[in-house]
C-alpha atoms as a PDB file:
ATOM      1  CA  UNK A   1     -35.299 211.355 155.882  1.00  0.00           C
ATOM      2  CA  UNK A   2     -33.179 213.078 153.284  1.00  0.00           C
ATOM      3  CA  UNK A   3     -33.022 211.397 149.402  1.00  0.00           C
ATOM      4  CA  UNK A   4     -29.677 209.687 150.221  1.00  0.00           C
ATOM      5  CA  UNK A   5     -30.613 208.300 153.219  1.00  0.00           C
ATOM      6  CA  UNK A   6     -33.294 206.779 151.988  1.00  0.00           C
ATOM      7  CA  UNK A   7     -31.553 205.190 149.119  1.00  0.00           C
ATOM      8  CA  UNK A   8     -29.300 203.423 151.276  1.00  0.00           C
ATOM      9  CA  UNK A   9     -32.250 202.360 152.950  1.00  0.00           C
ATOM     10  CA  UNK A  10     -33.934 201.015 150.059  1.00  0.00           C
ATOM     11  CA  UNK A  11     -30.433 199.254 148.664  1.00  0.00           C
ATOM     12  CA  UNK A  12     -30.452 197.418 151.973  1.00  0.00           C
ATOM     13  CA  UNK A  13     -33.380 196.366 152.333  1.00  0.00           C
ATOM     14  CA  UNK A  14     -32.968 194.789 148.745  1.00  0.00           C
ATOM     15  CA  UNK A  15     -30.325 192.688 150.743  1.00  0.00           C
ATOM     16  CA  UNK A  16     -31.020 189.292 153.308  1.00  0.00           C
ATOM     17  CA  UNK A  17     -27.732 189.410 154.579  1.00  0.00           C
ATOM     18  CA  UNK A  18     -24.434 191.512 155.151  1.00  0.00           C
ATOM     19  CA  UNK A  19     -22.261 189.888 152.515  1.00  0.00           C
ATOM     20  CA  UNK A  20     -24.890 190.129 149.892  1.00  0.00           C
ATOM     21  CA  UNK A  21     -24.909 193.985 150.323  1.00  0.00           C
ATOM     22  CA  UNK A  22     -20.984 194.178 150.699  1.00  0.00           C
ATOM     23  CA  UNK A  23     -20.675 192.361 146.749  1.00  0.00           C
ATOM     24  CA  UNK A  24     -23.734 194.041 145.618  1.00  0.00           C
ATOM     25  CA  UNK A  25     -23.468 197.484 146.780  1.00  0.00           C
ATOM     26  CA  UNK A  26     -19.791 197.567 148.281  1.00  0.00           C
ATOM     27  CA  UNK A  27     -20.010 201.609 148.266  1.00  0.00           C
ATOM     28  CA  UNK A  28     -23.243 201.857 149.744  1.00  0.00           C
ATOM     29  CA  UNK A  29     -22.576 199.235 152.446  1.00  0.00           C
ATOM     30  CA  UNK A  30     -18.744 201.403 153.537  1.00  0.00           C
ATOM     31  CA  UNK A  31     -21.287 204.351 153.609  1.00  0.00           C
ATOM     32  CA  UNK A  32     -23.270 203.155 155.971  1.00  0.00           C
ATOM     33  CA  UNK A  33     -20.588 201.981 158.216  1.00  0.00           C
ATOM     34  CA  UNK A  34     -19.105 205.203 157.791  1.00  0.00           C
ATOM     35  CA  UNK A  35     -21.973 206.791 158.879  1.00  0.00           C
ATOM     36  CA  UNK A  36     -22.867 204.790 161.452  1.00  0.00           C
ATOM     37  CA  UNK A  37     -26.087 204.129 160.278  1.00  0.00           C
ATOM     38  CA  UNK A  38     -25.580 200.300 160.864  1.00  0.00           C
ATOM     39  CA  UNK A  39     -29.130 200.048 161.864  1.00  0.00           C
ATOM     40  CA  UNK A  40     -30.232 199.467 158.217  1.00  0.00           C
ATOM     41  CA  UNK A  41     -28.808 195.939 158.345  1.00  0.00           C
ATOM     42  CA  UNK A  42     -30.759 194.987 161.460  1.00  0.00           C
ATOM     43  CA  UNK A  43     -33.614 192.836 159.461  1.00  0.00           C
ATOM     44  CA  UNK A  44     -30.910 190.832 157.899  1.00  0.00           C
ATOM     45  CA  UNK A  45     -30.227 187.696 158.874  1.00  0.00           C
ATOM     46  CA  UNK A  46     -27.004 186.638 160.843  1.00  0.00           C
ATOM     47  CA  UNK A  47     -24.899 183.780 159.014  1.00  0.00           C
ATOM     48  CA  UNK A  48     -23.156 181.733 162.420  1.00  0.00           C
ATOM     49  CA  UNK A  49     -20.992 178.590 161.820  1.00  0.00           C
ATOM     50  CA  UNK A  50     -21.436 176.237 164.431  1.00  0.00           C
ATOM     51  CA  UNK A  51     -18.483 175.722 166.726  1.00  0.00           C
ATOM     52  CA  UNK A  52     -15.940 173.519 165.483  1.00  0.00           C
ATOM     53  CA  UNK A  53     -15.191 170.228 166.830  1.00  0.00           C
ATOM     54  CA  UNK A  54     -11.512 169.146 167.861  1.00  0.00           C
ATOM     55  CA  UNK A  55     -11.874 166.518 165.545  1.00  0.00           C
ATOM     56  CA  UNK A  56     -13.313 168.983 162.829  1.00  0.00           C
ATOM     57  CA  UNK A  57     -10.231 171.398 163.293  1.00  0.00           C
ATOM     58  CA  UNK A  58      -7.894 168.613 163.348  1.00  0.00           C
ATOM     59  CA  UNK A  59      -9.269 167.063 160.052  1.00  0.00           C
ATOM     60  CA  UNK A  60      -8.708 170.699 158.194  1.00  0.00           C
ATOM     61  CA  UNK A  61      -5.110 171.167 159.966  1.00  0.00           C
ATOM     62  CA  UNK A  62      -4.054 168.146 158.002  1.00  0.00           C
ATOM     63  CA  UNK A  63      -4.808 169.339 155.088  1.00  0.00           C
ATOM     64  CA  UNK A  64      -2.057 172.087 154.908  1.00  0.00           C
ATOM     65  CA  UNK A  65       1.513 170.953 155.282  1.00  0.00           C
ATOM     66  CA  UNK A  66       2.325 174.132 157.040  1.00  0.00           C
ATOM     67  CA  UNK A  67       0.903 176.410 160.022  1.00  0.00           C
ATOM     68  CA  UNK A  68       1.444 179.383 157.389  1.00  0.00           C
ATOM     69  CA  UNK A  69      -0.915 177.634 154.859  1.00  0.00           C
ATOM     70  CA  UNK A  70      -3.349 176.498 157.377  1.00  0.00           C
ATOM     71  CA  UNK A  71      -4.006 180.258 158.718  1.00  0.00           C
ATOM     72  CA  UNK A  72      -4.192 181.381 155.059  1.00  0.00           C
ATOM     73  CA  UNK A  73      -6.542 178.680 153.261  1.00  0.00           C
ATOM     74  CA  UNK A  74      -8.741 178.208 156.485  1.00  0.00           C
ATOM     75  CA  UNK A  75      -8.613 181.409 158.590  1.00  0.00           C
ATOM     76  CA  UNK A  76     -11.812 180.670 160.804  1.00  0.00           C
ATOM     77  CA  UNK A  77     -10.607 177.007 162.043  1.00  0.00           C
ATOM     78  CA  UNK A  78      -7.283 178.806 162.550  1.00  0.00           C
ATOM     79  CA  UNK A  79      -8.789 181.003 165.023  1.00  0.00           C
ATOM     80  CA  UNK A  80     -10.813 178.491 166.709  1.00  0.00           C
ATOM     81  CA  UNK A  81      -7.775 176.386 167.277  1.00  0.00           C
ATOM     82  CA  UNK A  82      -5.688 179.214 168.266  1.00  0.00           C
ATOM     83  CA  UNK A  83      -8.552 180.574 170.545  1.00  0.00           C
ATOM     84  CA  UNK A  84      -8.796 177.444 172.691  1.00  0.00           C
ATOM     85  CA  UNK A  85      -5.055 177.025 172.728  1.00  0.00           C
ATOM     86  CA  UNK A  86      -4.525 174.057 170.610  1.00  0.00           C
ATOM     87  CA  UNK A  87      -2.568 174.682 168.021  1.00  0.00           C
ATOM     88  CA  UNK A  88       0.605 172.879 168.995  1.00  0.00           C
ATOM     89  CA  UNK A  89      -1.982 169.847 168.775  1.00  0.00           C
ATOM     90  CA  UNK A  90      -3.460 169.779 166.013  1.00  0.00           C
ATOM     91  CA  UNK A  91      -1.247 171.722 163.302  1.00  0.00           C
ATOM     92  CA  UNK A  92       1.489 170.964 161.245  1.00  0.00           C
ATOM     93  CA  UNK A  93       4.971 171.166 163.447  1.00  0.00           C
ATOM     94  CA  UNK A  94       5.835 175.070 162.867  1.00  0.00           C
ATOM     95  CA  UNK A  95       9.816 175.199 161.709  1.00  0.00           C
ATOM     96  CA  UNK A  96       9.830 178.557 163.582  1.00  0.00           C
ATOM     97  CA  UNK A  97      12.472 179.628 161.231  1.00  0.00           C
ATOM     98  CA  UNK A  98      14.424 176.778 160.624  1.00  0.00           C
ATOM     99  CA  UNK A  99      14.668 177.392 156.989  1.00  0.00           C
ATOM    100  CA  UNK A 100      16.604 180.463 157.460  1.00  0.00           C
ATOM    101  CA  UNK A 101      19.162 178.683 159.182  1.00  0.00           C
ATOM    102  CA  UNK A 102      19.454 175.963 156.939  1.00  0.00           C
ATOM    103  CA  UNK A 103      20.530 178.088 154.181  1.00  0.00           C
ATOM    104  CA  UNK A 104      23.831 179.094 155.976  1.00  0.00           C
ATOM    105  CA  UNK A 105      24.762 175.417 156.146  1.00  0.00           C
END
């Protein structure tokens, strides 16, 4: 194993998880995407949310007043709503570009 292998080796094995190495070593961990050598991050543990609920995604919808600011402040519960096609339920009304046309008024 050549010298610069083996330090990236060593840097993530300082590491528990994926996101610890990205903000403490952020050009060590692109290198070993780069490389391929994604391997080095297999004795790190996997952070996994649990699913959401309905209720859960509905309860962080109504937080945002728009769809716009829902995606942006709470990306993941986004996603889960859009994956299981309930968006139109659960999110704030979408103006789907109403505002552009009330300027011409």
């Amino acid at each position: 194993m050549n010298t610069h292998l083996a330090n990236l080796a060593d840097r993530a094995r300082e590491c528990r998880s994926r996101g610890e190495m990205a903000k403490k070593y952020p050009s060590e961990y692109r290198e070993i995407h780069r490389r391929g050598l994604t391997f080095l991050f297999d004795h790190m543990v996997r952070k996994r949310r649990k699913k959401y609920t309905k209720d859960e995604l509905r309860q962080i919808a109504a937080k945002y007043a728009t769809r716009t600011e829902f995606q942006n402040n709470a990306a993941s519960a986004y996603m889960a709503a859009w994956r299981r096609d309930i968006l139109d339920e659960i999110a704030p009304a979408s103006r789907r570009g109403a505002h552009l046309h009330e300027a011409r008024q």
